[in-house]
Protein backbone atom coordinates (compact mmCIF):
# COMPACT_ATOMS: atom_id res chain seq x y z
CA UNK A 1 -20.91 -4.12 -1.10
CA UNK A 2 -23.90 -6.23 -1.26
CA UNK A 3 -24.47 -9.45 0.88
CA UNK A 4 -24.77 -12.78 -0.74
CA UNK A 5 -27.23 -14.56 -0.17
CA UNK A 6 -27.99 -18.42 -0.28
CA UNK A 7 -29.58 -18.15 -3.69
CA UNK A 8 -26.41 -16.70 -4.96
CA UNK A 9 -23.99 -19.18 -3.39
CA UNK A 10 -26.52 -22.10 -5.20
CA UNK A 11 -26.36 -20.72 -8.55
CA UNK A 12 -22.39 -20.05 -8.03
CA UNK A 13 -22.14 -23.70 -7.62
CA UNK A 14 -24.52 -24.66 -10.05
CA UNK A 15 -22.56 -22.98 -12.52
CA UNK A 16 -19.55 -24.43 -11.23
CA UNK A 17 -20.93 -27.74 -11.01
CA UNK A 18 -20.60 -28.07 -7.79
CA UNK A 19 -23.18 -29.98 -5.18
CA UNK A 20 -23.69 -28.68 -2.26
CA UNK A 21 -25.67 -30.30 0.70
CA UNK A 22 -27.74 -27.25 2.83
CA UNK A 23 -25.23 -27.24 5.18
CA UNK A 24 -22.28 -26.46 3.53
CA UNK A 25 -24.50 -23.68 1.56
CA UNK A 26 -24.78 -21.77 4.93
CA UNK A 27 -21.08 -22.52 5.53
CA UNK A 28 -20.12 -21.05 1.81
CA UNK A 29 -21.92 -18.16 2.43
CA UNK A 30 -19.84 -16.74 5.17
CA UNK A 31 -16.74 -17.69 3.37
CA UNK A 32 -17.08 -16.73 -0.11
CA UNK A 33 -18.64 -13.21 1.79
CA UNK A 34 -15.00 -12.87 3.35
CA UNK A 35 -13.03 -13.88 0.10
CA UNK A 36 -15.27 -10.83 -1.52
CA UNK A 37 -14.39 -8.29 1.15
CA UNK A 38 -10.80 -9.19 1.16
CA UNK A 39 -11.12 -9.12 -2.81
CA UNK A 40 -12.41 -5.43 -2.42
CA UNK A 41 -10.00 -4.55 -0.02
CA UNK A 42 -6.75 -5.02 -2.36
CA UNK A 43 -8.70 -3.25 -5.02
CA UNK A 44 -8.40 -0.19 -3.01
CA UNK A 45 -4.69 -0.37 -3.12
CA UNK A 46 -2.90 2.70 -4.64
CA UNK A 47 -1.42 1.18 -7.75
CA UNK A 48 -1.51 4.16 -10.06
CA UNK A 49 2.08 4.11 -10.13
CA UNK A 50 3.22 0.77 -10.10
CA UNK A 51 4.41 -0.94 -13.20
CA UNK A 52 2.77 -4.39 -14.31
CA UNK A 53 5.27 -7.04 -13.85
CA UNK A 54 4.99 -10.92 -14.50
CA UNK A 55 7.15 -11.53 -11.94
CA UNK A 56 7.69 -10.27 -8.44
CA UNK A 57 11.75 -11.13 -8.84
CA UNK A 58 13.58 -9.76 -12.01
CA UNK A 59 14.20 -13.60 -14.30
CA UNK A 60 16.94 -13.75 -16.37
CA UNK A 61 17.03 -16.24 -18.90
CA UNK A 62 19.49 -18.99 -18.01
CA UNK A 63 19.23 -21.03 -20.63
CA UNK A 64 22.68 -21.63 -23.63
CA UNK A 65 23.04 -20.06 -26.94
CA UNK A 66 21.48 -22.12 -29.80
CA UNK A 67 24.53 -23.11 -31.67
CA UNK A 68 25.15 -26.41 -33.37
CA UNK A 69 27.44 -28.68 -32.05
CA UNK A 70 28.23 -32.14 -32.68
CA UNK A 71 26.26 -34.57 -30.63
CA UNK A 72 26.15 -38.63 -29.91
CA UNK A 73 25.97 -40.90 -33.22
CA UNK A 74 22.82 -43.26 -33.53
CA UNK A 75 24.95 -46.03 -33.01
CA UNK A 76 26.75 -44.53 -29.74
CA UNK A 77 23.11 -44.09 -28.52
CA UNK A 78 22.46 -47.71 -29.16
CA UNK A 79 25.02 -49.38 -28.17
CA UNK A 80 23.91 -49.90 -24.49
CA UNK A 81 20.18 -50.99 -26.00
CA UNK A 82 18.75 -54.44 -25.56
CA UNK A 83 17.05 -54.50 -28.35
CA UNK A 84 16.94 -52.05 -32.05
CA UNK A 85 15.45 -51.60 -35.33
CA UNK A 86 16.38 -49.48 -37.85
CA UNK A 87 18.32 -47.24 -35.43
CA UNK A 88 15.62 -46.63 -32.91
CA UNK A 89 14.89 -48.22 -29.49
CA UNK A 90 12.96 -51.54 -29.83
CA UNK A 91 10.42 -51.41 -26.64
CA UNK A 92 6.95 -54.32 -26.20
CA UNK A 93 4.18 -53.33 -27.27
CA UNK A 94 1.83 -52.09 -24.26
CA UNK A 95 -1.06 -50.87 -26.38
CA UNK A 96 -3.27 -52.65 -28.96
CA UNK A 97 -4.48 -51.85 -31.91
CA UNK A 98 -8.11 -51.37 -31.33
C-alpha cells in the first residue's frame, strides 16, 4: 500500500473542507495511514461465503396489523383544550408573517 503523504492529507481536507493548521497535518498523516491499513486489513477477510445481511441480529417486525378501528371523536380530543377553532387546537402565534 502506498504511504500518504502531506500533500495528500491537504487535498483530503480541502475537499472535505476542512482547515488544518501544519501541525495537525503531520498528526493526520499518521492516523488516517493507520485507518487505511486497518481498512485493508478487513478487506482481506474471507467473505466468499457469507451472506449480506442488514443486520447483525435477525429483526422481526413488531409493529400491529393495519386494521381500522374506531378511535377518539374530535370533540373527546378537545375537550381538555384551552382554547379551539373549528375542531383543531388553537395555539399563539410564534412566527410572523414575513
Amino acid at each position: 500500500m502506498s504511504e500518504l503523504t502531506r500533500d495528500d492529507v491537504a487535498h483530503l481536507a480541502g475537499l472535505a473542507r476542512i482547515e488544518l493548521s501544519t501541525t495537525e497535518l503531520d498528526k493526520m498523516v499518521g492516523e488516517l495511514g493507520i485507518i487505511l491499513e486497518s481498512v485493508a486489513q478487513v478487506q482481506q477477510a474471507p467473505i466468499g461465503d457469507v451472506e449480506p445481511m442488514s443486520h447483525p441480529m435477525p429483526l422481526v417486525n413488531v409493529t400491529r396489523p393495519d386494521v381500522v378501528r374506531e378511535s377518539l371523536a374530535a370533540t373527546a380530543a378537545l375537550a381538555g383544550a384551552p382554547e379551539q377553532d373549528q375542531q383543531r387546537f388553537a395555539v399563539p402565534r410564534i412566527l410572523d408573517e414575513d
